[in-house]
Protein backbone atom coordinates (compact mmCIF):
# COMPACT_ATOMS: atom_id res chain seq x y z
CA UNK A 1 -7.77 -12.86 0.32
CA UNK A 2 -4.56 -11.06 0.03
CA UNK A 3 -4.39 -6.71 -0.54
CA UNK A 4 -1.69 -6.02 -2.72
CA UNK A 5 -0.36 -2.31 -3.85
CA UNK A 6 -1.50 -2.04 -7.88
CA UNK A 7 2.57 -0.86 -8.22
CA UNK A 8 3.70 -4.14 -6.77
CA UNK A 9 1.65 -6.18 -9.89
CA UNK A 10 3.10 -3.31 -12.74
CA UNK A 11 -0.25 -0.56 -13.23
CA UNK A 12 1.42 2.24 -13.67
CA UNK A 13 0.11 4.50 -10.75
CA UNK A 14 3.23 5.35 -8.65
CA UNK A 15 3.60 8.95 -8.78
CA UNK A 16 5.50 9.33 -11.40
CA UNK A 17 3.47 7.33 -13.46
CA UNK A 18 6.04 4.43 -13.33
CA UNK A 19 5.30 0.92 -11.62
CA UNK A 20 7.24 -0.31 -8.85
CA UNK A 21 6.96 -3.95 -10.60
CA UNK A 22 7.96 -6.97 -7.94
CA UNK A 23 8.15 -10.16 -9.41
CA UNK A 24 8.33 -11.97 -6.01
CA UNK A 25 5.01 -10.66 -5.15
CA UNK A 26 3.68 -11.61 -8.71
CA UNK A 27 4.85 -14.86 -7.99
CA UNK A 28 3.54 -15.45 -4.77
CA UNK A 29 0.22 -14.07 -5.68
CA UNK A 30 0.07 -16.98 -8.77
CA UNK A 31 -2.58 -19.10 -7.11
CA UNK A 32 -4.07 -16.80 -4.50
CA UNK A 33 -7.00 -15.13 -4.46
CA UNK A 34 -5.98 -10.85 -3.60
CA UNK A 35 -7.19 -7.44 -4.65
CA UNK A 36 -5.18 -4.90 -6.34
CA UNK A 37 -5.90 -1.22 -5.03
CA UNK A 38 -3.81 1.80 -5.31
CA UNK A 39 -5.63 4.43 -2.24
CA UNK A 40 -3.91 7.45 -3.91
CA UNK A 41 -5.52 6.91 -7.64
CA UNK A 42 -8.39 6.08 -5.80
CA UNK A 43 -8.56 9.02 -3.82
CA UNK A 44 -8.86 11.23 -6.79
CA UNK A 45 -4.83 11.78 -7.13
CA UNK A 46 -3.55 11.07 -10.67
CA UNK A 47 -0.53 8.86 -12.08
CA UNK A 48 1.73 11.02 -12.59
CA UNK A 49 1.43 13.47 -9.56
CA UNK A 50 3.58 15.31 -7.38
CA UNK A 51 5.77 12.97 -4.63
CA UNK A 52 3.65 13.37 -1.31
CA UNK A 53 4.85 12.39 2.10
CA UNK A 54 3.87 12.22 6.08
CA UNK A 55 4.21 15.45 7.78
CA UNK A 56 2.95 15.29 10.72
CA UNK A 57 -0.47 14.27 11.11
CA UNK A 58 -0.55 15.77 7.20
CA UNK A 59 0.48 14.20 3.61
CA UNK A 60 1.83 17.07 1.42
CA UNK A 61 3.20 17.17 -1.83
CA UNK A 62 6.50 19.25 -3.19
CA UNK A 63 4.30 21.84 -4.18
CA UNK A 64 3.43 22.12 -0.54
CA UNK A 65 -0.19 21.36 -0.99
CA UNK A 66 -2.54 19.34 1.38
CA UNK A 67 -3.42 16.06 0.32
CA UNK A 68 -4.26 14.55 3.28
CA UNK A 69 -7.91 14.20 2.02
CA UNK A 70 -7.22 12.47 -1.09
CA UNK A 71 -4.70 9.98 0.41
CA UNK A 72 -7.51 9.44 3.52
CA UNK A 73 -10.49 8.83 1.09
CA UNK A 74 -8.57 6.62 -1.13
CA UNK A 75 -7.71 4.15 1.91
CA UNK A 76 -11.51 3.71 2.66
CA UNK A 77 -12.20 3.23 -0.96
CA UNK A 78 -9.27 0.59 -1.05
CA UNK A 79 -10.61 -0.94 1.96
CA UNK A 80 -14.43 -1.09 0.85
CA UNK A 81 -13.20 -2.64 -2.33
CA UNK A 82 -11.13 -5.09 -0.79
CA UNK A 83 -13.87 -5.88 1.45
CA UNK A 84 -16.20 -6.79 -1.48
CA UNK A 85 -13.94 -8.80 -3.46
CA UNK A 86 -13.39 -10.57 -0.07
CA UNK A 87 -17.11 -11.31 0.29
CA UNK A 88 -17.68 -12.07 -3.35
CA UNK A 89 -15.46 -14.99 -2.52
CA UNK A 90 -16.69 -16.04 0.49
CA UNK A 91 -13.15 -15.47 1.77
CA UNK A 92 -11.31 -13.45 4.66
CA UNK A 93 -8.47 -10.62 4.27
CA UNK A 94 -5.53 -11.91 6.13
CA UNK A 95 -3.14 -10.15 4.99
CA UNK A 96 -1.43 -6.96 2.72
CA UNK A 97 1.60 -6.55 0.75
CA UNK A 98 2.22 -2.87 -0.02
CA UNK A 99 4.48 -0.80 -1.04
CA UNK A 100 7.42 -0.22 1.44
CA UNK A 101 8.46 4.05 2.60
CA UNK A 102 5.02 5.06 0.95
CA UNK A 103 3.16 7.74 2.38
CA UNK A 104 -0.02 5.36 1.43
CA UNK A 105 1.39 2.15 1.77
CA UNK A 106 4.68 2.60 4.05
CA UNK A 107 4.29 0.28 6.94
CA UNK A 108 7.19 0.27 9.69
CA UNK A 109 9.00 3.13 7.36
CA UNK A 110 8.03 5.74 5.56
CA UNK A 111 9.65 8.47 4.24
CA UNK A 112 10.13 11.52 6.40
CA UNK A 113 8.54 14.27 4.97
CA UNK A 114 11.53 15.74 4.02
CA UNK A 115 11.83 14.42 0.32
CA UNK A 116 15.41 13.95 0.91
CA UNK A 117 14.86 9.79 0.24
CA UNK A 118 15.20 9.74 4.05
CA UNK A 119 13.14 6.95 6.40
CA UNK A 120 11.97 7.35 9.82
CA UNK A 121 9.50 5.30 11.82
CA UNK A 122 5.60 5.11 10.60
CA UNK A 123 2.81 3.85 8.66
CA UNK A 124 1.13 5.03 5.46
CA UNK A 125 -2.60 6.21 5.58
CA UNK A 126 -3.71 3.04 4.31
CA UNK A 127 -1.37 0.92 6.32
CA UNK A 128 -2.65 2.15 9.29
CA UNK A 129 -6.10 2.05 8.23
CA UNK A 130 -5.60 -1.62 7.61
CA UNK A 131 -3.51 -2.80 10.87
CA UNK A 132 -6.68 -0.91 13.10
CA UNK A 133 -8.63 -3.13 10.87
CA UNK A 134 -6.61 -6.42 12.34
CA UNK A 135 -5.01 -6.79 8.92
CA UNK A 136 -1.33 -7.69 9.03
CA UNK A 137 0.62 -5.69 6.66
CA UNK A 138 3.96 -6.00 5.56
CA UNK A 139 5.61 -4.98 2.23
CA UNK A 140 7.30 -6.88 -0.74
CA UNK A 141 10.52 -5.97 0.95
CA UNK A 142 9.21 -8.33 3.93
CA UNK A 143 7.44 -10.86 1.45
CA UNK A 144 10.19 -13.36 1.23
CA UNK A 145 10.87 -13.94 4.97
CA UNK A 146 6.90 -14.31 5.19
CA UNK A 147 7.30 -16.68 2.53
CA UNK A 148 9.91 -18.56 4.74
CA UNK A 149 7.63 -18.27 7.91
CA UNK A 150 4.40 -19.63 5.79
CA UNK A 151 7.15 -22.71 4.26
CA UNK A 152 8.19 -23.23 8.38
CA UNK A 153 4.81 -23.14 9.76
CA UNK A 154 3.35 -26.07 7.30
C-alpha cells in the first residue's frame, strides 16, 4: 500500500484550491493498491486557505496565525486512514509519495518560512510523522528515479 498526497492524483485541496496534478504518479499508481490523504483538509484547514509554512517548531500562515494544530491533527488522521485502508487489504504501507517543499508533505525540502518560494532543509508534519513511522517517503519529484531503482532491483 502506497500514501499518496490527494494534490498529486488532481482533488483540488492545495491551498489555493488548485491541484498540483502529476501524471507520473497517476501512472505509477495504475495497478497499485495506495491511499489518497491530504493532512491539511483533514486537519480542519480548507481548500482554498492561506499558504502556511515551517517556522520553527511552528506552521503559520501569511496572516501570521498558528496552525500548527491543524497541520499536526491532520497527519494522524492521514495516518489512521492510511492504516485502515492498509488493513482492509491485508497489505503493508511501504512507501509515500507527497508533495515536494510542503509544509505537510515536504520531505528533504521545504519551504523556509519565509514565503519568499525559498527551500531549506526539512520535513513536513506529515512527512516526519511517517519516516518515525518506518515509512519511506519521497515526493513525485523523486518518483521517477524510484521508478528506475524498483526497474534495477527486479
Amino acid at each position: 500500500m502506497i500514501i499518496v498526497s490527494g494534490c498529486l492524483l488532481g482533488i483540488p485541496c492545495k491551498y489555493d484550491g488548485g491541484t498540483n496534478l502529476s501524471k507520473t504518479v497517476k501512472g505509477y499508481l495504475t495497478d497499485k493498491s495506495y491511499a489518497m490523504v491530504c493532512p491539511e483538509t483533514m486537519g480542519g484547514l480548507t481548500a482554498p486557505r492561506s499558504p502556511a509554512e515551517i517556522v520553527g517548531d511552528k506552521v503559520l500562515n501569511t496572516e501570521g496565525e498558528d496552525v500548527t494544530e491543524a497541520f499536526r491533527i491532520g497527519a494522524e488522521k492521514a495516518w489512521k486512514l492510511a492504516c485502515e485502508r492498509a488493513e482492509e487489504k491485508g497489505e503493508e504501507i511501504t512507501l509515500a509519495i507527497l508533495k515536494a517543499r510542503s509544509p505537510s508533505c515536504g520531505s528533504g525540502r521545504i519551504y523556509d518560512g519565509t514565503f519568499a518560494g525559498v527551500v531549506t532543509d526539512g520535513d513536513g508534519v506529515f512527512a516526519v510523522l511517517l519516516k518515525e513511522k518506518g515509512i519511506k517517503v519521497i515526493t513525485e519529484e523523486e518518483l521517477e528515479a524510484h521508478m528506475e531503482e524498483e526497474t534495477s532491483n527486479d
